[in-house]
ModelCIF file with pLDDT and N, C-alpha, C, O atoms, coordinates in Angstrom:
data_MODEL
#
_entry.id   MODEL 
#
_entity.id                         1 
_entity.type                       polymer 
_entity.pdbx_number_of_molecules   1 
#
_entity_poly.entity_id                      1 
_entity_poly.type                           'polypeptide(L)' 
_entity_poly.nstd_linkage                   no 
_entity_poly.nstd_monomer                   no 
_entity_poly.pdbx_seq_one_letter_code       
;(UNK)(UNK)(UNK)(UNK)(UNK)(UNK)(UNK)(UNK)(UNK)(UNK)(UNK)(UNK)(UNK)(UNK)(UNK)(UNK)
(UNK)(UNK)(UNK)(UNK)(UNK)(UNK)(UNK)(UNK)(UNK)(UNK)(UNK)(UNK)(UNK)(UNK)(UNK)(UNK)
(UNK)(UNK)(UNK)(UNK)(UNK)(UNK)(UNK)(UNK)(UNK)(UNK)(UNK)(UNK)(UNK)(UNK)(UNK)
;
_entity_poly.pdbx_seq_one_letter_code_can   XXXXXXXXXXXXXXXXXXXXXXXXXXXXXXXXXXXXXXXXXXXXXXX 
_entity_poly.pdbx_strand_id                 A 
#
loop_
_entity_poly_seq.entity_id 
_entity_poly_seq.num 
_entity_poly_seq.mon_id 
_entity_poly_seq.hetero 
1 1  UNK n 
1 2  UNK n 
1 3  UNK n 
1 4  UNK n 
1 5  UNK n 
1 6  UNK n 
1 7  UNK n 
1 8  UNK n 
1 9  UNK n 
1 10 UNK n 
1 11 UNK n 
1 12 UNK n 
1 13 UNK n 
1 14 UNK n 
1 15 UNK n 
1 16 UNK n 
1 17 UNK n 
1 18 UNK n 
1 19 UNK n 
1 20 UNK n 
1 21 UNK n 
1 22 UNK n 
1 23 UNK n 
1 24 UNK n 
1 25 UNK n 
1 26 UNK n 
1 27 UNK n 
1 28 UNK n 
1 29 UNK n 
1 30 UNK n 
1 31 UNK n 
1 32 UNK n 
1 33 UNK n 
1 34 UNK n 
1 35 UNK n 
1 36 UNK n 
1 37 UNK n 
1 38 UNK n 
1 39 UNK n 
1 40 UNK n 
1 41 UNK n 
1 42 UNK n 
1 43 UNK n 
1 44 UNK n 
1 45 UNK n 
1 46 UNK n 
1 47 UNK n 
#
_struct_asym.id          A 
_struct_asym.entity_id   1 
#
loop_
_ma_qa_metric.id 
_ma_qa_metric.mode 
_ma_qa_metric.name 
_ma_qa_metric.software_group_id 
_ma_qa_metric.type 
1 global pLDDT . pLDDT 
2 local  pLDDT . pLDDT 
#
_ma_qa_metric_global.metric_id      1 
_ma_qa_metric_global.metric_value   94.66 
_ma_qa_metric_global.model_id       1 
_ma_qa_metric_global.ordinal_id     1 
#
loop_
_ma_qa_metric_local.label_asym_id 
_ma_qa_metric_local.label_comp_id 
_ma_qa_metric_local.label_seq_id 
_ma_qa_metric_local.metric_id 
_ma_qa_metric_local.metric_value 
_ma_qa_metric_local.model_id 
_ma_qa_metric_local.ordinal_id 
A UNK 1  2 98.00 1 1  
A UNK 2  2 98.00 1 2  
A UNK 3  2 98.00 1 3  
A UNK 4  2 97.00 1 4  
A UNK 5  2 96.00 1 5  
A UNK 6  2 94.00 1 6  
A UNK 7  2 92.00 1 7  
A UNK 8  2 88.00 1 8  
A UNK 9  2 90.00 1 9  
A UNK 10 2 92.00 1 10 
A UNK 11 2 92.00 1 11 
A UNK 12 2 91.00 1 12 
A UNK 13 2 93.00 1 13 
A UNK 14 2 93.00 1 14 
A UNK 15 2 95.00 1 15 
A UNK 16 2 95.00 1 16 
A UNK 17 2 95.00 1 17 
A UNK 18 2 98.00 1 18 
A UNK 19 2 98.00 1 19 
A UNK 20 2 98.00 1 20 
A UNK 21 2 98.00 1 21 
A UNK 22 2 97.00 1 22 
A UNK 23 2 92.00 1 23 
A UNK 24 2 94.00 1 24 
A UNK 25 2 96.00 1 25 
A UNK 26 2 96.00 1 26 
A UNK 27 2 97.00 1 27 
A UNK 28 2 97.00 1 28 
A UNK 29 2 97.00 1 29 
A UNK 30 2 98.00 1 30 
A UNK 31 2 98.00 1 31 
A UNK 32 2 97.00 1 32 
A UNK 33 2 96.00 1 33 
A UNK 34 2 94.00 1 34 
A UNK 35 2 93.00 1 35 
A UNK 36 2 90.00 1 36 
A UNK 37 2 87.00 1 37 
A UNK 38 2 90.00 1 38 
A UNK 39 2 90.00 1 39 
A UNK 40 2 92.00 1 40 
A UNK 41 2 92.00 1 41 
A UNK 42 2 92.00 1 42 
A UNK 43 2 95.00 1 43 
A UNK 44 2 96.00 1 44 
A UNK 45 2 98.00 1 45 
A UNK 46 2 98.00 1 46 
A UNK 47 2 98.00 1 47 
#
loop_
_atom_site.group_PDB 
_atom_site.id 
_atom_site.type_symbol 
_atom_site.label_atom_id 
_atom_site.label_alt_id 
_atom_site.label_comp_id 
_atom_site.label_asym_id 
_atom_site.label_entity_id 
_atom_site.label_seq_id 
_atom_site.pdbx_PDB_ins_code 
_atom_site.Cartn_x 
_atom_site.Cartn_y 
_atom_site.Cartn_z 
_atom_site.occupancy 
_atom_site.B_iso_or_equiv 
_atom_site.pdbx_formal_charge 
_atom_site.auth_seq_id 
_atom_site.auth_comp_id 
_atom_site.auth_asym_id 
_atom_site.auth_atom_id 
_atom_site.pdbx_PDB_model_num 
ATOM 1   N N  . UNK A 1 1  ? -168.390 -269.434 93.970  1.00 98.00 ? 1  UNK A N  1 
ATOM 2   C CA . UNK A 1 1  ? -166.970 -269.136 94.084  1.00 98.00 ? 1  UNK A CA 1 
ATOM 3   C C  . UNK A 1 1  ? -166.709 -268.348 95.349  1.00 98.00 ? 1  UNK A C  1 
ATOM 4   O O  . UNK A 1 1  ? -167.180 -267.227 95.535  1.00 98.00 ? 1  UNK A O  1 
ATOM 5   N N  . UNK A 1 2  ? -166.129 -268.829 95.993  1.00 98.00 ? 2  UNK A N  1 
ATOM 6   C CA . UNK A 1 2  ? -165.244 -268.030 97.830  1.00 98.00 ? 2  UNK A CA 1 
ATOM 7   C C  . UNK A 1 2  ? -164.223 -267.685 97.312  1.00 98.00 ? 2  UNK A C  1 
ATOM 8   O O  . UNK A 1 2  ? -163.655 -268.403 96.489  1.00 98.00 ? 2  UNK A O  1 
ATOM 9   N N  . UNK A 1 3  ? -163.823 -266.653 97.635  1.00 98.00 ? 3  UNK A N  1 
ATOM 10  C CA . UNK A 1 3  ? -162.570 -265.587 97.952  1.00 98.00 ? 3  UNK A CA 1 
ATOM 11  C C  . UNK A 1 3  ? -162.364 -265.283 98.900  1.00 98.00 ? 3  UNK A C  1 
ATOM 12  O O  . UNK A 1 3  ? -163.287 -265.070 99.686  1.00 98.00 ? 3  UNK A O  1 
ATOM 13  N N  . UNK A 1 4  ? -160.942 -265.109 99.287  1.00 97.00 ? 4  UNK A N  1 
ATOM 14  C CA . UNK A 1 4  ? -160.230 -264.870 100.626 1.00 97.00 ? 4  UNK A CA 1 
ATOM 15  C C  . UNK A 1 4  ? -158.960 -263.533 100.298 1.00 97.00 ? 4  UNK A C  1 
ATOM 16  O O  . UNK A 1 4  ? -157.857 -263.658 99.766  1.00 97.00 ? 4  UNK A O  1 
ATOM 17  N N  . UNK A 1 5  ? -159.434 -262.656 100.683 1.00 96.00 ? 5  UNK A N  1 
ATOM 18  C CA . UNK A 1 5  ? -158.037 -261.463 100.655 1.00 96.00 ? 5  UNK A CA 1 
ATOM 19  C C  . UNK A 1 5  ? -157.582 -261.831 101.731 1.00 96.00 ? 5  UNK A C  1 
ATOM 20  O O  . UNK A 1 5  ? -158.139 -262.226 102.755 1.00 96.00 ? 5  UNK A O  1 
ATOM 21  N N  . UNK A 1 6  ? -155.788 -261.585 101.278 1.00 94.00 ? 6  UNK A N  1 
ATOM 22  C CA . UNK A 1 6  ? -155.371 -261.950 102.362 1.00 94.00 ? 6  UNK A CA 1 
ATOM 23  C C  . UNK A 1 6  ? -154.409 -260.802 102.791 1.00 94.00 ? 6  UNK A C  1 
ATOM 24  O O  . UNK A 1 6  ? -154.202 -260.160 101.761 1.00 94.00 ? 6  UNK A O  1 
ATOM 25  N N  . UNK A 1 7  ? -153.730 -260.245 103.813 1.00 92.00 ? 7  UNK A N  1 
ATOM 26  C CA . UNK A 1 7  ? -152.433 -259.158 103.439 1.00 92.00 ? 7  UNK A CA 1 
ATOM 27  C C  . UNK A 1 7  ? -151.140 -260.335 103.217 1.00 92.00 ? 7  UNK A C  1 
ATOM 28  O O  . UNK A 1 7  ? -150.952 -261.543 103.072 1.00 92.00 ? 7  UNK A O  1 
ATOM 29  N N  . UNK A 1 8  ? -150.479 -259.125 103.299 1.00 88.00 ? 8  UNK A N  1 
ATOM 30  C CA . UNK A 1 8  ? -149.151 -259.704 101.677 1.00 88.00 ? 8  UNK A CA 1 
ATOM 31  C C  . UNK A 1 8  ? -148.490 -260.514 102.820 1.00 88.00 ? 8  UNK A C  1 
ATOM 32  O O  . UNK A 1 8  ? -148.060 -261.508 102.235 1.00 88.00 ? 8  UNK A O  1 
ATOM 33  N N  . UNK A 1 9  ? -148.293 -260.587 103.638 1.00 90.00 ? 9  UNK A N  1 
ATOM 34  C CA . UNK A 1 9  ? -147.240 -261.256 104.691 1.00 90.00 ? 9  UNK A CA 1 
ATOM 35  C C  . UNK A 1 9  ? -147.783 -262.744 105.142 1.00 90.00 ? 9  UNK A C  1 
ATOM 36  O O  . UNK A 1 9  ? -146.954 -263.620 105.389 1.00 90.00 ? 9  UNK A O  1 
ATOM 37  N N  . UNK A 1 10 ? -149.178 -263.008 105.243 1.00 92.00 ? 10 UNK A N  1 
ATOM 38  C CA . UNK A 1 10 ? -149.507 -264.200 104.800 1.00 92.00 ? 10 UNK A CA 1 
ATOM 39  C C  . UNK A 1 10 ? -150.138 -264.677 103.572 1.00 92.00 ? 10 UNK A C  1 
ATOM 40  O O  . UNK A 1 10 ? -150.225 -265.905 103.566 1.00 92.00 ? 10 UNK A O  1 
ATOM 41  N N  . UNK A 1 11 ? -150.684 -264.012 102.356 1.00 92.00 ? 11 UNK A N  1 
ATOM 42  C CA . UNK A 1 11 ? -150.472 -264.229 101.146 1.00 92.00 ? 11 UNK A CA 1 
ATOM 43  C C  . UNK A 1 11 ? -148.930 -265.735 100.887 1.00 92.00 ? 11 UNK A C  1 
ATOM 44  O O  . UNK A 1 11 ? -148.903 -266.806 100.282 1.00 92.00 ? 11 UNK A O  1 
ATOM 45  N N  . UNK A 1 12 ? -148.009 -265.033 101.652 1.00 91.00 ? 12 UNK A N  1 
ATOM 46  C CA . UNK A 1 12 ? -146.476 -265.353 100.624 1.00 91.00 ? 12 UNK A CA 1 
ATOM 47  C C  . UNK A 1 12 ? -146.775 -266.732 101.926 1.00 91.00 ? 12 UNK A C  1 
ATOM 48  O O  . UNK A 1 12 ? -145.585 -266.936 102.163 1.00 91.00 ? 12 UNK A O  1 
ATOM 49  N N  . UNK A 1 13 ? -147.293 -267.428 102.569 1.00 93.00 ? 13 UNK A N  1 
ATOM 50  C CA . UNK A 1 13 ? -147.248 -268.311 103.609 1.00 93.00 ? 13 UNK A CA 1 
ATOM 51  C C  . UNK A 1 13 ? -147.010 -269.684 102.304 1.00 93.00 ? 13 UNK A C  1 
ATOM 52  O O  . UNK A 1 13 ? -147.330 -269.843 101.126 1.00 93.00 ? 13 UNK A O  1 
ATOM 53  N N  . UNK A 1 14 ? -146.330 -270.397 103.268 1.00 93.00 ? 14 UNK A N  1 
ATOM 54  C CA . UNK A 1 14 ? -145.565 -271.800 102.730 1.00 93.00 ? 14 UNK A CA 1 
ATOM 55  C C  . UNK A 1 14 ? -147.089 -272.579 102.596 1.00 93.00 ? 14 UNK A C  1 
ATOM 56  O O  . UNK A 1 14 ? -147.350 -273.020 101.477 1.00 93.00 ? 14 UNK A O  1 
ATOM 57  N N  . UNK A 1 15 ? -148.127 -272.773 103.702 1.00 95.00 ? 15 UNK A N  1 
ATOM 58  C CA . UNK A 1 15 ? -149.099 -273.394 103.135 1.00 95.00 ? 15 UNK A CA 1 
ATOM 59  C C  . UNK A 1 15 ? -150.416 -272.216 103.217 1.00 95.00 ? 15 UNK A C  1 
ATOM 60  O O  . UNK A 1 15 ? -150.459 -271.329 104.069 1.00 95.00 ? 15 UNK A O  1 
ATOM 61  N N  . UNK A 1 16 ? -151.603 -272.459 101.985 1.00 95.00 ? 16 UNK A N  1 
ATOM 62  C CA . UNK A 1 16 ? -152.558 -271.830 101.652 1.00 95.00 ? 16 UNK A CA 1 
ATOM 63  C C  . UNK A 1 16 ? -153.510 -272.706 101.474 1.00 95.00 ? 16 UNK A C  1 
ATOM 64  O O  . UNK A 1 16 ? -153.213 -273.637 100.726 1.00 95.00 ? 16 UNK A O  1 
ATOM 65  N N  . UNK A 1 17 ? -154.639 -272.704 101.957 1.00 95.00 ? 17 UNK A N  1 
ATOM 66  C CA . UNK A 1 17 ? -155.393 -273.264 102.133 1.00 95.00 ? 17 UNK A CA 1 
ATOM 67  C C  . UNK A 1 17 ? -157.243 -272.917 102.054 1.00 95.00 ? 17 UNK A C  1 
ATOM 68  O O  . UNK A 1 17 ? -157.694 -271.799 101.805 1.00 95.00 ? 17 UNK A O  1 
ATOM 69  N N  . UNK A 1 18 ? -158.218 -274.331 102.367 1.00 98.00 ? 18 UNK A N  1 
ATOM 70  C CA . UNK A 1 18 ? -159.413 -273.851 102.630 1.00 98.00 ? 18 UNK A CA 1 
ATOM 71  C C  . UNK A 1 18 ? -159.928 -274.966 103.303 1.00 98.00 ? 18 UNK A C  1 
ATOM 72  O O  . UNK A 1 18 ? -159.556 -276.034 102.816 1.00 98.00 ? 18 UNK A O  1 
ATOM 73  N N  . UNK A 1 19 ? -160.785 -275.057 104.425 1.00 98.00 ? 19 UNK A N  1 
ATOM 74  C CA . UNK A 1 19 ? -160.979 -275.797 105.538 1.00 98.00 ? 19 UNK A CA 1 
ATOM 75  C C  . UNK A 1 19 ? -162.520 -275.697 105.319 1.00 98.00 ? 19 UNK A C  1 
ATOM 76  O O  . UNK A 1 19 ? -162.931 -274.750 104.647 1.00 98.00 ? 19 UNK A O  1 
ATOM 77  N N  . UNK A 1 20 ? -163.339 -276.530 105.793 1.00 98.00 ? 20 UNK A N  1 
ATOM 78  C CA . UNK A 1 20 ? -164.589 -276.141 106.223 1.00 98.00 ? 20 UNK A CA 1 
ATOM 79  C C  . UNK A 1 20 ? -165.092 -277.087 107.213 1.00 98.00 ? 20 UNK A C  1 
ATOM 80  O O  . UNK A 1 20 ? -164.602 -278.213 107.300 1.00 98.00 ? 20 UNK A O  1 
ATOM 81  N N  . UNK A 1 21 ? -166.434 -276.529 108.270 1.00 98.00 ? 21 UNK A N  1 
ATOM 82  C CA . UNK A 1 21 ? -166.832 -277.143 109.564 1.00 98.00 ? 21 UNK A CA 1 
ATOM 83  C C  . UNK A 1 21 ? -168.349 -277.098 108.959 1.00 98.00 ? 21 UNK A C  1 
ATOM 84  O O  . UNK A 1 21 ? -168.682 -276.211 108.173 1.00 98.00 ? 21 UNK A O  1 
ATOM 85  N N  . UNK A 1 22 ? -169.175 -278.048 109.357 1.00 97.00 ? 22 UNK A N  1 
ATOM 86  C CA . UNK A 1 22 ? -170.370 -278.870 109.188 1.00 97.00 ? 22 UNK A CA 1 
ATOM 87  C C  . UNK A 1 22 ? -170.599 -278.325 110.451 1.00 97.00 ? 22 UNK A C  1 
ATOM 88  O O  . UNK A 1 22 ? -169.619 -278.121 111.168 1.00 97.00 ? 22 UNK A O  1 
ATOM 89  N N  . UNK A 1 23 ? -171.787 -278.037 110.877 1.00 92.00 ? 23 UNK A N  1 
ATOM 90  C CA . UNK A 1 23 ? -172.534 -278.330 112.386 1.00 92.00 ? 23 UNK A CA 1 
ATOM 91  C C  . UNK A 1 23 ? -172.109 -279.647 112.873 1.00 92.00 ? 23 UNK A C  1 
ATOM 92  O O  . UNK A 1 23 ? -172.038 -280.639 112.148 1.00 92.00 ? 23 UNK A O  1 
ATOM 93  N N  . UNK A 1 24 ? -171.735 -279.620 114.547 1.00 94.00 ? 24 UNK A N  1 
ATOM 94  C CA . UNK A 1 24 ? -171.609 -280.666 114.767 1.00 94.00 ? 24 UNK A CA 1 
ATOM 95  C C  . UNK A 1 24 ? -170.325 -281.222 114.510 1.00 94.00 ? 24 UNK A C  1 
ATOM 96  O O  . UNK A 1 24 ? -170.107 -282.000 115.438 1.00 94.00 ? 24 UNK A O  1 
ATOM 97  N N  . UNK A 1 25 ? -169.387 -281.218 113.737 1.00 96.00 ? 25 UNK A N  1 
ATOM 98  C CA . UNK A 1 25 ? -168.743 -282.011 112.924 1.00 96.00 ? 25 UNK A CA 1 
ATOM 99  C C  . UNK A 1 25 ? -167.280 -281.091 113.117 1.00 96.00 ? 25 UNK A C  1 
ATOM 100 O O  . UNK A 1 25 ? -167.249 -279.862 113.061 1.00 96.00 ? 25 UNK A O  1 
ATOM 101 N N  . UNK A 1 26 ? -166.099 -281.968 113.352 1.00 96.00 ? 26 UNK A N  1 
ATOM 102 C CA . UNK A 1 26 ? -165.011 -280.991 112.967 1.00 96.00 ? 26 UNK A CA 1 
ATOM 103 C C  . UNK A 1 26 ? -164.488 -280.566 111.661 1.00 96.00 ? 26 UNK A C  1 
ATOM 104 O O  . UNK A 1 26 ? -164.989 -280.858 110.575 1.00 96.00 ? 26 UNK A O  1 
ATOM 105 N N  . UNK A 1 27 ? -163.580 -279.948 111.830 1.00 97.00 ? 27 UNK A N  1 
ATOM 106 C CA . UNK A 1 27 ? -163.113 -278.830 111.252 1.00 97.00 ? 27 UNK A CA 1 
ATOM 107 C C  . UNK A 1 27 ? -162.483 -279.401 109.996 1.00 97.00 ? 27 UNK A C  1 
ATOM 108 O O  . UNK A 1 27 ? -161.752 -280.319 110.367 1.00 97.00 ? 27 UNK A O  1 
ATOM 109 N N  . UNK A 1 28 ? -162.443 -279.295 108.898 1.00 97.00 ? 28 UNK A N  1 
ATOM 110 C CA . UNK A 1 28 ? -161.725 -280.739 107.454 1.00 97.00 ? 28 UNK A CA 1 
ATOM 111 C C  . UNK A 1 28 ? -161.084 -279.849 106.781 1.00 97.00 ? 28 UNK A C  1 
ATOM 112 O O  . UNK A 1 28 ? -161.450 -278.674 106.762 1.00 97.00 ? 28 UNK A O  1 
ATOM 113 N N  . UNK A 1 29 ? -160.052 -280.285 106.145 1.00 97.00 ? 29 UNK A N  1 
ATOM 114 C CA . UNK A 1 29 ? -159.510 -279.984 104.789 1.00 97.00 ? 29 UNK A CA 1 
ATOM 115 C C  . UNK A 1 29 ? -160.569 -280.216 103.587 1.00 97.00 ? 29 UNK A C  1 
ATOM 116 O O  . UNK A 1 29 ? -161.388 -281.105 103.354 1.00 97.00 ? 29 UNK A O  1 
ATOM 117 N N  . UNK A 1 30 ? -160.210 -279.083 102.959 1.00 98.00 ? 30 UNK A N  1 
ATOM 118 C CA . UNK A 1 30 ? -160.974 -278.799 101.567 1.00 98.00 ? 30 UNK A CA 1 
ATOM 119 C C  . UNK A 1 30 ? -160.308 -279.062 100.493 1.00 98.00 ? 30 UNK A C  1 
ATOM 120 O O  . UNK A 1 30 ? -160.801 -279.829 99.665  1.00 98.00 ? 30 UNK A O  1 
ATOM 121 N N  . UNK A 1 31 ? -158.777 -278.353 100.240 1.00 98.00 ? 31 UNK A N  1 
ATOM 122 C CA . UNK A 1 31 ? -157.845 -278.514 99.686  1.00 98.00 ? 31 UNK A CA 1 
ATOM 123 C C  . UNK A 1 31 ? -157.000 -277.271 100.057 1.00 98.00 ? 31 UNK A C  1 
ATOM 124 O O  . UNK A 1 31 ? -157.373 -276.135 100.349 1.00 98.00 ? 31 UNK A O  1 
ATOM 125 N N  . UNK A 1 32 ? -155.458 -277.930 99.942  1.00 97.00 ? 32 UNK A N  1 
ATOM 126 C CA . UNK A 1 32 ? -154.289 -277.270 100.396 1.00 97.00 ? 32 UNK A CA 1 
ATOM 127 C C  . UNK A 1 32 ? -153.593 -277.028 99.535  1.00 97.00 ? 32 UNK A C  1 
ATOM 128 O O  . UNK A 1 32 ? -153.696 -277.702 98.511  1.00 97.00 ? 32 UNK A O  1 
ATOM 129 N N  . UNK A 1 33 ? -152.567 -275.922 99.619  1.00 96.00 ? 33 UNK A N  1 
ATOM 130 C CA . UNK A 1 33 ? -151.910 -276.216 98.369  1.00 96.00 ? 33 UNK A CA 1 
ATOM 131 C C  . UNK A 1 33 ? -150.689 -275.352 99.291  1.00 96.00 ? 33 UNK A C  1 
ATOM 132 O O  . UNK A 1 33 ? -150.768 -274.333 99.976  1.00 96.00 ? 33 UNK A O  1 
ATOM 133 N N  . UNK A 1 34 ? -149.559 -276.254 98.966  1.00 94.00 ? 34 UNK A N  1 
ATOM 134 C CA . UNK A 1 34 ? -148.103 -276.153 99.852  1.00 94.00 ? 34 UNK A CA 1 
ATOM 135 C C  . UNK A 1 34 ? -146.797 -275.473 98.561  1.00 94.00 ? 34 UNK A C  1 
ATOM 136 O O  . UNK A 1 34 ? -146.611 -275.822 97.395  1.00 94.00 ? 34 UNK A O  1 
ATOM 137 N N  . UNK A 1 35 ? -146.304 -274.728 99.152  1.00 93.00 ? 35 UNK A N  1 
ATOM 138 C CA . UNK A 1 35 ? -144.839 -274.496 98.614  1.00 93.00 ? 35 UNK A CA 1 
ATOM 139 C C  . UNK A 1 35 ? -143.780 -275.350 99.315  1.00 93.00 ? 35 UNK A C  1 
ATOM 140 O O  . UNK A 1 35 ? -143.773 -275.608 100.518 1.00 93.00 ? 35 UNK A O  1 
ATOM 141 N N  . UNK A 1 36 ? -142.920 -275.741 98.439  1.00 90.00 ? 36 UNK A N  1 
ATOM 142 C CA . UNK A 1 36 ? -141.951 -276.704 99.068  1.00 90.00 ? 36 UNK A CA 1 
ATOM 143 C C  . UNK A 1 36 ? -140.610 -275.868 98.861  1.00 90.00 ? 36 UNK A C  1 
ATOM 144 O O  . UNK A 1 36 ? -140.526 -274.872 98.143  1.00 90.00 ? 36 UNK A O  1 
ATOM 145 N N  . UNK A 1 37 ? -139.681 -276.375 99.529  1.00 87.00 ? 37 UNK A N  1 
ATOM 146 C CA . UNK A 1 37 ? -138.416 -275.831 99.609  1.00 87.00 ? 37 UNK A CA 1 
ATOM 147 C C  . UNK A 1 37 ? -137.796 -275.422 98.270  1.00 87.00 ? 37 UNK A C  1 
ATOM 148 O O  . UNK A 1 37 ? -136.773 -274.745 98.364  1.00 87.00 ? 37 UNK A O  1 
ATOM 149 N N  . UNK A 1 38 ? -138.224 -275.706 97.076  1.00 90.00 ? 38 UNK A N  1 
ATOM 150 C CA . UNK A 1 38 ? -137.444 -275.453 95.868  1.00 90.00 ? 38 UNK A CA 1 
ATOM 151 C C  . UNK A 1 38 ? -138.269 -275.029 95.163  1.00 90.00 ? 38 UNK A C  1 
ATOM 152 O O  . UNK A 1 38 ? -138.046 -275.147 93.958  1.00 90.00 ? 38 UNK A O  1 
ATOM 153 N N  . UNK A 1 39 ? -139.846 -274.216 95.688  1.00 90.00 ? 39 UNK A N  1 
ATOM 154 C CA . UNK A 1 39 ? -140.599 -273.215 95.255  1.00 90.00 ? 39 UNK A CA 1 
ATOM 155 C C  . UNK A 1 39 ? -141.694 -273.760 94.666  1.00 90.00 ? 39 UNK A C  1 
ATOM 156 O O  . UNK A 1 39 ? -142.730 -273.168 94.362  1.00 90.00 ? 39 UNK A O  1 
ATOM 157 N N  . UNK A 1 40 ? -141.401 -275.047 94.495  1.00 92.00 ? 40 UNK A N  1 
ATOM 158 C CA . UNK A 1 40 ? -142.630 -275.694 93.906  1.00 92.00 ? 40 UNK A CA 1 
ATOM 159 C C  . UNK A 1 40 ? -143.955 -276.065 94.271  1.00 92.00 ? 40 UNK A C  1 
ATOM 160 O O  . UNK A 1 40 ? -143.838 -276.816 95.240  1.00 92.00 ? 40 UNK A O  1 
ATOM 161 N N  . UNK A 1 41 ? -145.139 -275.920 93.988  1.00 92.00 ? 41 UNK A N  1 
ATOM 162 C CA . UNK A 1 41 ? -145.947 -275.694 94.747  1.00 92.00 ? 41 UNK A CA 1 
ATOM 163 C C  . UNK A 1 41 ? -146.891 -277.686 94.571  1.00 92.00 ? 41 UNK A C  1 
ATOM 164 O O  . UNK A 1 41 ? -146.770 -278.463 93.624  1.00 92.00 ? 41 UNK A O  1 
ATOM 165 N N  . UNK A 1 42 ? -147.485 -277.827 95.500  1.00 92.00 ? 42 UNK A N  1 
ATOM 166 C CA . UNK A 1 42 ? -147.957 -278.966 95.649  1.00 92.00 ? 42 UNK A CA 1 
ATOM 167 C C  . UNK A 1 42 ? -149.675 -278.784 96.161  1.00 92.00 ? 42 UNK A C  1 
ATOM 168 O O  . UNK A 1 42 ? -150.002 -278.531 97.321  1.00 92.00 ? 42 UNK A O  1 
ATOM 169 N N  . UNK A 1 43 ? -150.605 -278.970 95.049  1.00 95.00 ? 43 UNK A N  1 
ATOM 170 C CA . UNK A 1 43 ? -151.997 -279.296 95.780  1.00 95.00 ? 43 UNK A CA 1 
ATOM 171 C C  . UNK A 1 43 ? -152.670 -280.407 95.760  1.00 95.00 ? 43 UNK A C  1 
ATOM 172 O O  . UNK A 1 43 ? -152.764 -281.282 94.899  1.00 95.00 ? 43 UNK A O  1 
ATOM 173 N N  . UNK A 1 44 ? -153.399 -280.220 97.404  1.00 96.00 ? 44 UNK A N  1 
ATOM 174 C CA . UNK A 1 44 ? -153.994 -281.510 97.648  1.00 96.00 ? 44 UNK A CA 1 
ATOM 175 C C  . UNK A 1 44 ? -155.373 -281.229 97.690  1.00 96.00 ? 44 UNK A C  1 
ATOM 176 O O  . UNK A 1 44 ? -155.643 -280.079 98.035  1.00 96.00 ? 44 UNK A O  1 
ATOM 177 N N  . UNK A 1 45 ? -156.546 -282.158 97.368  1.00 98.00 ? 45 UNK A N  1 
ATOM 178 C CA . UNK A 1 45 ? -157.598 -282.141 97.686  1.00 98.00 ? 45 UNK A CA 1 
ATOM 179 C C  . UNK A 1 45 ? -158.443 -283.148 98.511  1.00 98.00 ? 45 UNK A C  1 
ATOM 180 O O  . UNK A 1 45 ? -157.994 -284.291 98.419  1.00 98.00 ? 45 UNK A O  1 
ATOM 181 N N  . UNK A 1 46 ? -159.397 -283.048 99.186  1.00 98.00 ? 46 UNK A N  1 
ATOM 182 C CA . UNK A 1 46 ? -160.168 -283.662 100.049 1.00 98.00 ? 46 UNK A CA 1 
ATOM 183 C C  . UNK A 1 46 ? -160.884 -284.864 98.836  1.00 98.00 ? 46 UNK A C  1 
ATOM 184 O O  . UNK A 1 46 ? -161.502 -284.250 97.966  1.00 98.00 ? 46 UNK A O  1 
ATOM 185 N N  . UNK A 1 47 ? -160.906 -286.251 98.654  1.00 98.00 ? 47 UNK A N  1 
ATOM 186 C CA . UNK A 1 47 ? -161.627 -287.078 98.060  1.00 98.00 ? 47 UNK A CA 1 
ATOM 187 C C  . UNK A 1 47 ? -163.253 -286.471 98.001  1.00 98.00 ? 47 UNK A C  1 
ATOM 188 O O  . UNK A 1 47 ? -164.138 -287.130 97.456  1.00 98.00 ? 47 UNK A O  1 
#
């Protein structure tokens, strides 16, 4: 399990996320998870 503290001013950020880089290899989505305009939140994950 990874944990990320974050301070409160990007905590409240529209997208939250986790990325990871392989040697060699760029930078990927892990899974995202978005607030949308009517507060609702939307997550995505990497297949």
């Amino acid at each position: 399990r990874l944990s990320c503290v974050a301070s409160g001013r990007t905590f409240s950020s529209r997208m939250l996320g986790w990325f990871r880089q392989a040697p060699g290899k760029e930078r990927e989505f892990v899974v995202i998870q978005y607030r949308n305009g009517g507060g609702k939140y939307l997550v995505n994950y990497a297949d």
